[in-house]
Protein backbone atom coordinates (compact mmCIF):
# COMPACT_ATOMS: atom_id res chain seq x y z
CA UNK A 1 -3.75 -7.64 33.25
CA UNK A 2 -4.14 -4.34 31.91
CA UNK A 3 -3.91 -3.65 28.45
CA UNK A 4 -1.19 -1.67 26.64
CA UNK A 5 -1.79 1.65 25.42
CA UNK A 6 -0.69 3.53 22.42
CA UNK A 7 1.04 6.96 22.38
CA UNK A 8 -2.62 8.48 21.64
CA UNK A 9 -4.06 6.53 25.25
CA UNK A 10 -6.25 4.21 22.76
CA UNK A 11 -6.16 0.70 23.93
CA UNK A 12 -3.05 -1.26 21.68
CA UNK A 13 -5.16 -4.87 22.16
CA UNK A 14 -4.08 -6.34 18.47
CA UNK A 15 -6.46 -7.64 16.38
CA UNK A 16 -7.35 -11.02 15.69
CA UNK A 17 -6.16 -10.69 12.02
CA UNK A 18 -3.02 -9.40 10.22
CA UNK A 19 -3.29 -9.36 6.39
CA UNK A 20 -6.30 -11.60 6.88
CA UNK A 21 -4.14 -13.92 8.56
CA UNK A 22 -4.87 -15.34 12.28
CA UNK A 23 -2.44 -14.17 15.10
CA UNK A 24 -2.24 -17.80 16.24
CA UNK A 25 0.87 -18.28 13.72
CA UNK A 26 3.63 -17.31 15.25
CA UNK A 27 5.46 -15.73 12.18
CA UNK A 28 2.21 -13.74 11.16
CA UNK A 29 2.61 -12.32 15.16
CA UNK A 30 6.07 -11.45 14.67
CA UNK A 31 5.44 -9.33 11.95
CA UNK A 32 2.47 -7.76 13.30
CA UNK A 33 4.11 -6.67 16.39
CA UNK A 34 7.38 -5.80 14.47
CA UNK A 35 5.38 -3.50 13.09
CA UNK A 36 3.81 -2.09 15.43
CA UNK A 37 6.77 -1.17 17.34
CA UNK A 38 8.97 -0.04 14.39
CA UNK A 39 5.73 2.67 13.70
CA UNK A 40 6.25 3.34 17.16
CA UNK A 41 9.88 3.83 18.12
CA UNK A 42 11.36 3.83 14.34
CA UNK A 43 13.17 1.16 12.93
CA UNK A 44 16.43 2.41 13.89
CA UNK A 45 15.59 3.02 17.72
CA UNK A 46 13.18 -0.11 18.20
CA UNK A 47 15.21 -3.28 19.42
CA UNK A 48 14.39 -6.73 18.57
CA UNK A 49 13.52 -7.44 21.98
CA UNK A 50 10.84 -5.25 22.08
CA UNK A 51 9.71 -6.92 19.17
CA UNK A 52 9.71 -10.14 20.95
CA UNK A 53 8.18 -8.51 24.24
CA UNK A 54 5.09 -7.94 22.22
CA UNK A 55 4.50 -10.78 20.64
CA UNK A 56 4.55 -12.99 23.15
CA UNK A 57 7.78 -14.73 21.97
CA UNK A 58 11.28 -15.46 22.56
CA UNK A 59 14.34 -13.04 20.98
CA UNK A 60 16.00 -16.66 19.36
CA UNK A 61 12.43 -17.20 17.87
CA UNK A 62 12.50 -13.70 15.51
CA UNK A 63 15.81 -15.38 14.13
CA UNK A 64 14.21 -18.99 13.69
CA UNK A 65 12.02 -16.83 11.10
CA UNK A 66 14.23 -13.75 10.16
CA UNK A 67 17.93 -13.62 9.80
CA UNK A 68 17.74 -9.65 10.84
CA UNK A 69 15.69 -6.67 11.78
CA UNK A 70 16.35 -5.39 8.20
CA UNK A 71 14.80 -8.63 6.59
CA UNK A 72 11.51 -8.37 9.00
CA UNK A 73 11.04 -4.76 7.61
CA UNK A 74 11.35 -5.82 3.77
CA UNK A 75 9.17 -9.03 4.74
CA UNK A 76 6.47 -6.81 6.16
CA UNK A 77 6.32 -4.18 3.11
CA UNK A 78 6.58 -7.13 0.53
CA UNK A 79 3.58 -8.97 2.11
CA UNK A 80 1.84 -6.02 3.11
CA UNK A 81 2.37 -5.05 -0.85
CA UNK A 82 1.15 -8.16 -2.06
CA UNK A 83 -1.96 -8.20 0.48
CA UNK A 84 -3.03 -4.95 -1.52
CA UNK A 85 -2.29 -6.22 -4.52
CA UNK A 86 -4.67 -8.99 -3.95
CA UNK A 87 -7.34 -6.54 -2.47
CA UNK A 88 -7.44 -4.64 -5.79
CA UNK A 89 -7.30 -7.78 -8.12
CA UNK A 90 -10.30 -9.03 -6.08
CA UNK A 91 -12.12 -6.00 -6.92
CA UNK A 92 -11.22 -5.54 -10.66
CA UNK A 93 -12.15 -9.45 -11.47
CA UNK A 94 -15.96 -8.86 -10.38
CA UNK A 95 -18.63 -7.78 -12.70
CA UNK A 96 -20.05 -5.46 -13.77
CA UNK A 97 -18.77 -2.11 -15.44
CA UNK A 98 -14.95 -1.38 -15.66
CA UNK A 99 -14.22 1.79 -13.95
CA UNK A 100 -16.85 1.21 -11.54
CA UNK A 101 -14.20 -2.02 -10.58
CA UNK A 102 -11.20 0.27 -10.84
CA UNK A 103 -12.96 2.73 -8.20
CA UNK A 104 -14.12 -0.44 -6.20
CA UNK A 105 -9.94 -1.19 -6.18
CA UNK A 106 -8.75 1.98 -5.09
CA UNK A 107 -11.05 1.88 -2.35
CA UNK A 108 -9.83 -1.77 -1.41
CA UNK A 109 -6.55 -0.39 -0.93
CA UNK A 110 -7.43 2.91 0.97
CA UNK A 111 -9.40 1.42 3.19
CA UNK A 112 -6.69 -0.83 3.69
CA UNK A 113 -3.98 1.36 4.57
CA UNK A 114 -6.45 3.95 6.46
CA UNK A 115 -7.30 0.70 8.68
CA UNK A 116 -3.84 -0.47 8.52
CA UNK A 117 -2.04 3.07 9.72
CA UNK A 118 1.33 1.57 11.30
CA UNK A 119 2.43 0.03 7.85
CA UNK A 120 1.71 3.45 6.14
CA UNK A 121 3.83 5.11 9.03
CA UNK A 122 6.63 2.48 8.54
CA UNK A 123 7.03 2.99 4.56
CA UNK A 124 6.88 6.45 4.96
CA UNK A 125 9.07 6.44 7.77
CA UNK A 126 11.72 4.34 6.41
CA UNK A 127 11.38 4.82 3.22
CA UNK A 128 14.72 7.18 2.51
CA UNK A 129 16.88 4.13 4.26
CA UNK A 130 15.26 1.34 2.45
CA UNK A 131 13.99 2.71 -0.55
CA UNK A 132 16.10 1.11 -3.09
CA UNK A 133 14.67 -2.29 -2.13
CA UNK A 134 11.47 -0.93 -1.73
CA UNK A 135 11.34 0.30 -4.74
CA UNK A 136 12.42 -2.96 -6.06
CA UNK A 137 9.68 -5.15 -4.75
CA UNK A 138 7.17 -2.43 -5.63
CA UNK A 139 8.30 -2.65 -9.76
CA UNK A 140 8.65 -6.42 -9.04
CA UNK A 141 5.04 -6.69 -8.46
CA UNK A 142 3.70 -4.19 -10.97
CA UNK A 143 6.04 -6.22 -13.70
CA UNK A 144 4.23 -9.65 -12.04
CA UNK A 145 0.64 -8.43 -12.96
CA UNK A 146 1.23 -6.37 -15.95
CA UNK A 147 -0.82 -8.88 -18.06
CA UNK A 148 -3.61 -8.70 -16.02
CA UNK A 149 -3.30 -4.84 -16.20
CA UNK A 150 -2.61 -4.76 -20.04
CA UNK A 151 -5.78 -6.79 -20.57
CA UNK A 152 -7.91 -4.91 -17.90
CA UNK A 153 -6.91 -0.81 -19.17
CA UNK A 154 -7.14 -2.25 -23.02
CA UNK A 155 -10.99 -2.73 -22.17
CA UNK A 156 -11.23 0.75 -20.73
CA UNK A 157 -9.13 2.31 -23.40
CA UNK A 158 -11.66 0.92 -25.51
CA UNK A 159 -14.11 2.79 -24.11
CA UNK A 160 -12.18 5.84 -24.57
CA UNK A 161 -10.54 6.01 -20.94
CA UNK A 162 -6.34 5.86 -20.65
CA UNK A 163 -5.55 7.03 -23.95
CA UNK A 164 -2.71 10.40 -23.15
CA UNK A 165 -0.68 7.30 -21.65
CA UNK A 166 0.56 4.02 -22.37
CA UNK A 167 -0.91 1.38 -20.16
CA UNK A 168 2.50 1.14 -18.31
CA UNK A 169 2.62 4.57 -17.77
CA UNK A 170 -0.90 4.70 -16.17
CA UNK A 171 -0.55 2.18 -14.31
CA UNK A 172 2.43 3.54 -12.76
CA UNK A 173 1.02 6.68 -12.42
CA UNK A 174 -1.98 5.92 -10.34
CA UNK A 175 0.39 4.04 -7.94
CA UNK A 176 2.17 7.51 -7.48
CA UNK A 177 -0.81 9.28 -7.36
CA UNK A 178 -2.04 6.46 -4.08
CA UNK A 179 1.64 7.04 -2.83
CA UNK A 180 1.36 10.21 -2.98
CA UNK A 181 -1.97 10.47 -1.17
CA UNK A 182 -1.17 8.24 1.29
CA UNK A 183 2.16 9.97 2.01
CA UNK A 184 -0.06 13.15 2.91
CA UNK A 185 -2.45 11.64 4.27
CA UNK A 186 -0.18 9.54 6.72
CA UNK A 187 1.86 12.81 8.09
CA UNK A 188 -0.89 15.11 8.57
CA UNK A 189 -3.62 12.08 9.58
CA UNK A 190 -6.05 14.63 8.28
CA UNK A 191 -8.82 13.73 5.67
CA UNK A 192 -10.46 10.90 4.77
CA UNK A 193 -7.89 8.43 2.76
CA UNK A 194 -10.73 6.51 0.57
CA UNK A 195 -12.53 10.14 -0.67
CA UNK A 196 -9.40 10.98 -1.49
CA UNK A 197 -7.84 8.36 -3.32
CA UNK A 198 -11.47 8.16 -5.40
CA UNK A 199 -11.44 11.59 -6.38
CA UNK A 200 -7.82 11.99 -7.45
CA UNK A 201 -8.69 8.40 -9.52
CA UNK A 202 -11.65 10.25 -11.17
CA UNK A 203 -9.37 13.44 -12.25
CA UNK A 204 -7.06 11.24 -13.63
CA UNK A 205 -9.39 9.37 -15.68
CA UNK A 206 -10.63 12.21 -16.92
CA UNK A 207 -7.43 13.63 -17.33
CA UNK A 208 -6.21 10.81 -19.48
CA UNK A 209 -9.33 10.11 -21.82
CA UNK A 210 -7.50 12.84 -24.25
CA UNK A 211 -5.15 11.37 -26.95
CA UNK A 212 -1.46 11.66 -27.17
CA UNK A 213 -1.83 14.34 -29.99
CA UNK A 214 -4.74 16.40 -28.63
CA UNK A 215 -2.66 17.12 -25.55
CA UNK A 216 0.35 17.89 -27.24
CA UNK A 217 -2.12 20.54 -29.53
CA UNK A 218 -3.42 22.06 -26.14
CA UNK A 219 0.34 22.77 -25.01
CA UNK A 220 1.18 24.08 -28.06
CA UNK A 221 -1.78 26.68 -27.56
CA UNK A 222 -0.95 27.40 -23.79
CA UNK A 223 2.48 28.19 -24.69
């Protein structure tokens, strides 16, 4: 049986994996070929049939697991958010020195969505529609490991990194600087997502080494 083909002619075979997970499990199928065809066709357009279709299961079955195409979207940004999340924590627990680890995590996560292209498509594509619940599970999980942030940036502010901005305020900054990137990144599939993502990191380090009052001095003097 021939294999199916994406819209570029590259063979669709899916992997063995989806968030490290083995395609075996149903559920873990379901999502991965939900989003597949949602990156595809658009959520709006794609039916839950063809869902189904490629994943090798019955329509009934996608309820069994979700009560609606709507909930299988959220499902597959919140565990697709929480699979990065994990990526970077694994990277920022290691030894060895601190930004070197904070690097280490934004690549984690590039290489993640580079690899990973149909989730990028689907939060950017859906993003207007859904992005109040987005949006919600993304401050969830930022609120969830705050701790671990608040005890991880305290060592680099030590060190004389992360001072212009609280630690909140970083951290949510380099998530909109990744967003950001990715959001370019994904529409123009141009560049290399990782370089990218680790020089914008190293700008903003930089950026943010000064303290609250020396960069309120240097607007002052550019004004």
């Amino acid at each position: 049986m021939a294999s199916k083909s994406t819209q570029s002619g590259k063979s669709s075979t899916p992997p063995a994996r989806w968030l490290g997970r083995e395609l075996s499990d149903r559920r873990t199928r379901i999502l991965h070929a939900a989003q597949e065809v949602f990156a595809q066709q658009g959520f709006r357009s794609a039916e839950v049939r063809a869902v189904a279709e490629r994943a090798g299961v019955g329509k009934a079955t996608i309820y069994k697991f979700f009560p609606s195409k709507e909930a299988l979207l959220l499902v597959i940004v919140e565990e697709s958010l929480d699979y990065m999340r994990d990526l970077a924590l694994a990277a920022m627990v290691e030894s060895g020195d601190p930004l070197q680890r904070l690097e280490n995590a934004a690549r984690a996560m590039a290489r993640f969505l580079e690899s990973n292209r149909e989730f990028s498509r689907v939060l950017i594509q859906e993003a207007g529609e859904f992005m109040g619940d987005i949006q919600r599970k993304h401050l969830a999980l930022v609120e969830q490991n705050m701790p671990f942030a608040e005890a991880f940036f305290g060592t680099l502010r030590d060190q004389g990194y992360f001072r212009a901005l609280s630690i909140r305020e970083s951290v949510h900054l380099m998530f909109n600087v990744m967003i950001g990137s990715t959001y370019t990144w994904a529409l123009t599939g141009q560049g290399d997502l990782e370089e990218q993502a680790v020089r914008y990191l190293r700008v903003l380090m930089e950026g943010l080494r000064a303290e609250p009052a020396q960069l309120v001095r240097g607007t002052r003097k550019g004004n």
